[in-house]
Protein backbone atom coordinates (compact mmCIF):
# COMPACT_ATOMS: atom_id res chain seq x y z
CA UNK A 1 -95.99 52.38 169.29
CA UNK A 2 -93.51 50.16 167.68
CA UNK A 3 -90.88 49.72 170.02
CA UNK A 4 -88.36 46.90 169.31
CA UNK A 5 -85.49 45.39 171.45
CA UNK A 6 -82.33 47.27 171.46
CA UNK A 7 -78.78 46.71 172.54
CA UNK A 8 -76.97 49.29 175.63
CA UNK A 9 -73.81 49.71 175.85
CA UNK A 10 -72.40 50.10 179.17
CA UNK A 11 -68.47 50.65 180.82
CA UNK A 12 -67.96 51.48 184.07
CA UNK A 13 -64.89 51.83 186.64
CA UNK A 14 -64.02 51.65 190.14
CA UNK A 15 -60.68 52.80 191.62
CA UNK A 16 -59.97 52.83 195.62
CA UNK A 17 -57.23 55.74 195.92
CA UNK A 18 -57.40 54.35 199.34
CA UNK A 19 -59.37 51.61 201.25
CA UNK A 20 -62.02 53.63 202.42
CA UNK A 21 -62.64 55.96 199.63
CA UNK A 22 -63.88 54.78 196.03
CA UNK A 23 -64.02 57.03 193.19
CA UNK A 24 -66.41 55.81 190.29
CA UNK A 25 -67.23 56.74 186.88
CA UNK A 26 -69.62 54.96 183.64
CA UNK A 27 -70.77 55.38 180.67
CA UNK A 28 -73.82 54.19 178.51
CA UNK A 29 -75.75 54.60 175.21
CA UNK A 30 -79.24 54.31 175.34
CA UNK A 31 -80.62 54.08 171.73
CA UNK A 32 -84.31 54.94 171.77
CA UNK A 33 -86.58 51.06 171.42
CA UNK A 34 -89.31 53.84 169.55
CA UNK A 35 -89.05 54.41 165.75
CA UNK A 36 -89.44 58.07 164.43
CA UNK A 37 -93.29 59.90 164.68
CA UNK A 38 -94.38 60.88 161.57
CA UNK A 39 -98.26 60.44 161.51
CA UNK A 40 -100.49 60.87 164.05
CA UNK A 41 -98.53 59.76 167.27
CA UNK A 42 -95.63 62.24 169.08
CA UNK A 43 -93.63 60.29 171.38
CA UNK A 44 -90.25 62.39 172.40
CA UNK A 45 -87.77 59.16 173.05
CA UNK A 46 -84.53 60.07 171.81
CA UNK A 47 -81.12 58.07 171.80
CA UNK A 48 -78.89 59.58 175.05
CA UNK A 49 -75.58 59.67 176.14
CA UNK A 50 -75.54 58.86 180.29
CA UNK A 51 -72.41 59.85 182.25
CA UNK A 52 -72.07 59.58 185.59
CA UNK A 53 -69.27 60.66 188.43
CA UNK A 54 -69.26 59.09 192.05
CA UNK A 55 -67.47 59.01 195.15
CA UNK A 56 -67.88 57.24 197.88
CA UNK A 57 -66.26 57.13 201.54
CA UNK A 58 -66.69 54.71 204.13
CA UNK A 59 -66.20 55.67 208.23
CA UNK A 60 -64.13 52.42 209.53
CA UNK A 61 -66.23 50.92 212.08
CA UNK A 62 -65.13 50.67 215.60
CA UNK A 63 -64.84 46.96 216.41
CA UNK A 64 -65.11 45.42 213.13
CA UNK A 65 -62.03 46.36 210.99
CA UNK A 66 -63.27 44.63 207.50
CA UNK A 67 -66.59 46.97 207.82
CA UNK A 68 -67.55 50.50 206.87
CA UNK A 69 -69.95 51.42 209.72
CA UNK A 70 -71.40 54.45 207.62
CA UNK A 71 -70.98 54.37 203.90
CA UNK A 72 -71.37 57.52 202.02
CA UNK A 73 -72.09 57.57 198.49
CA UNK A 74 -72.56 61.02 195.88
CA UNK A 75 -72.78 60.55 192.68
CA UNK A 76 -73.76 63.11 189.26
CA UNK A 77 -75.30 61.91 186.28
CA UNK A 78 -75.40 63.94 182.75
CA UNK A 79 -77.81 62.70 180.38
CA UNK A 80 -77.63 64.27 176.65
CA UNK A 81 -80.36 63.33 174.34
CA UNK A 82 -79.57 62.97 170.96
CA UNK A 83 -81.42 65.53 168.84
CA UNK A 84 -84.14 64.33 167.24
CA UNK A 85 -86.03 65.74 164.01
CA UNK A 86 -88.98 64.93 162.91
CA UNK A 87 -91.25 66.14 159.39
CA UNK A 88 -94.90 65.32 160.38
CA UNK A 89 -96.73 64.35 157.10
CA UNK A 90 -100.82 63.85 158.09
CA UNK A 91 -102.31 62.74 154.59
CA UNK A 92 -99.84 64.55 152.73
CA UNK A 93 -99.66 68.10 154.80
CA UNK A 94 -96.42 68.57 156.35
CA UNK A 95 -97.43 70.52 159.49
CA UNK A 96 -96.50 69.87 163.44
CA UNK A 97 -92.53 69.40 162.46
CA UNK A 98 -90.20 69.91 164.93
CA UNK A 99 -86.84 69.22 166.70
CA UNK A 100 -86.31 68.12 170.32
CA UNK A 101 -83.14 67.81 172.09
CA UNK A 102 -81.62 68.32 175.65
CA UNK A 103 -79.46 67.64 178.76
CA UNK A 104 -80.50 66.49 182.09
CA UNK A 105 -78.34 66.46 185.02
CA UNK A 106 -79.42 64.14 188.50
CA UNK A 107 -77.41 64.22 191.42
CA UNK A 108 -77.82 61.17 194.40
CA UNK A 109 -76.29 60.94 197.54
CA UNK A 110 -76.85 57.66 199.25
CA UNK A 111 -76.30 56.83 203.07
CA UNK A 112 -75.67 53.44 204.83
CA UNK A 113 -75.04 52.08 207.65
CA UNK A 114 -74.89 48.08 208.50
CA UNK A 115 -75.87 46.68 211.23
């Protein structure tokens, strides 16, 4: 296909309003490793955008005071692809062009408890 390596770029941040609460967010740009279709192959892999959003809360455990005895975790992710065009040109016949583009949204909620 003719992927190559590629660089990401990724920030994220943690703040704890409070001890047992932690409010998250990050950002990264994923360019695409796959160079642009324009014979015979279609491969949609388009550079995206990835936010995400997170909270998480942890119930204090009862007789260690250091520990979260449940920890609760939510977080939202939007993904926006970069649009991508592309001119198809089989042995000189420009046919099969298009454009692709779009947004994904993924939501996770993650649930722990130590032992």
């Amino acid at each position: 296909l003719g992927a190559r390596d590629t660089w990401t770029t990724r920030v994220g941040l943690e703040v704890n309003p409070i001890a047992a609460v932690a409010v998250r967010t990050g950002y990264v740009y994923r360019p695409t490793p796959l160079p642009r279709p324009i014979y015979q192959t279609n491969t949609l892999e388009a550079s995206s955008h990835l936010i995400s959003l997170g909270l998480g809360y942890g119930l204090p455990h009862a007789t260690l005071p250091d520990q979260a005895a449940l920890q609760i975790d939510l977080t939202g992710q939007l993904t926006v692809l970069r649009p991508l065009s592309v001119q198809k040109d089989v042995e000189g016949v420009p046919t099969g062009s298009y454009r692709a583009s779009g947004v994904l949204f993924a939501a996770m909620l993650d649930i722990r408890h130590d032992f």
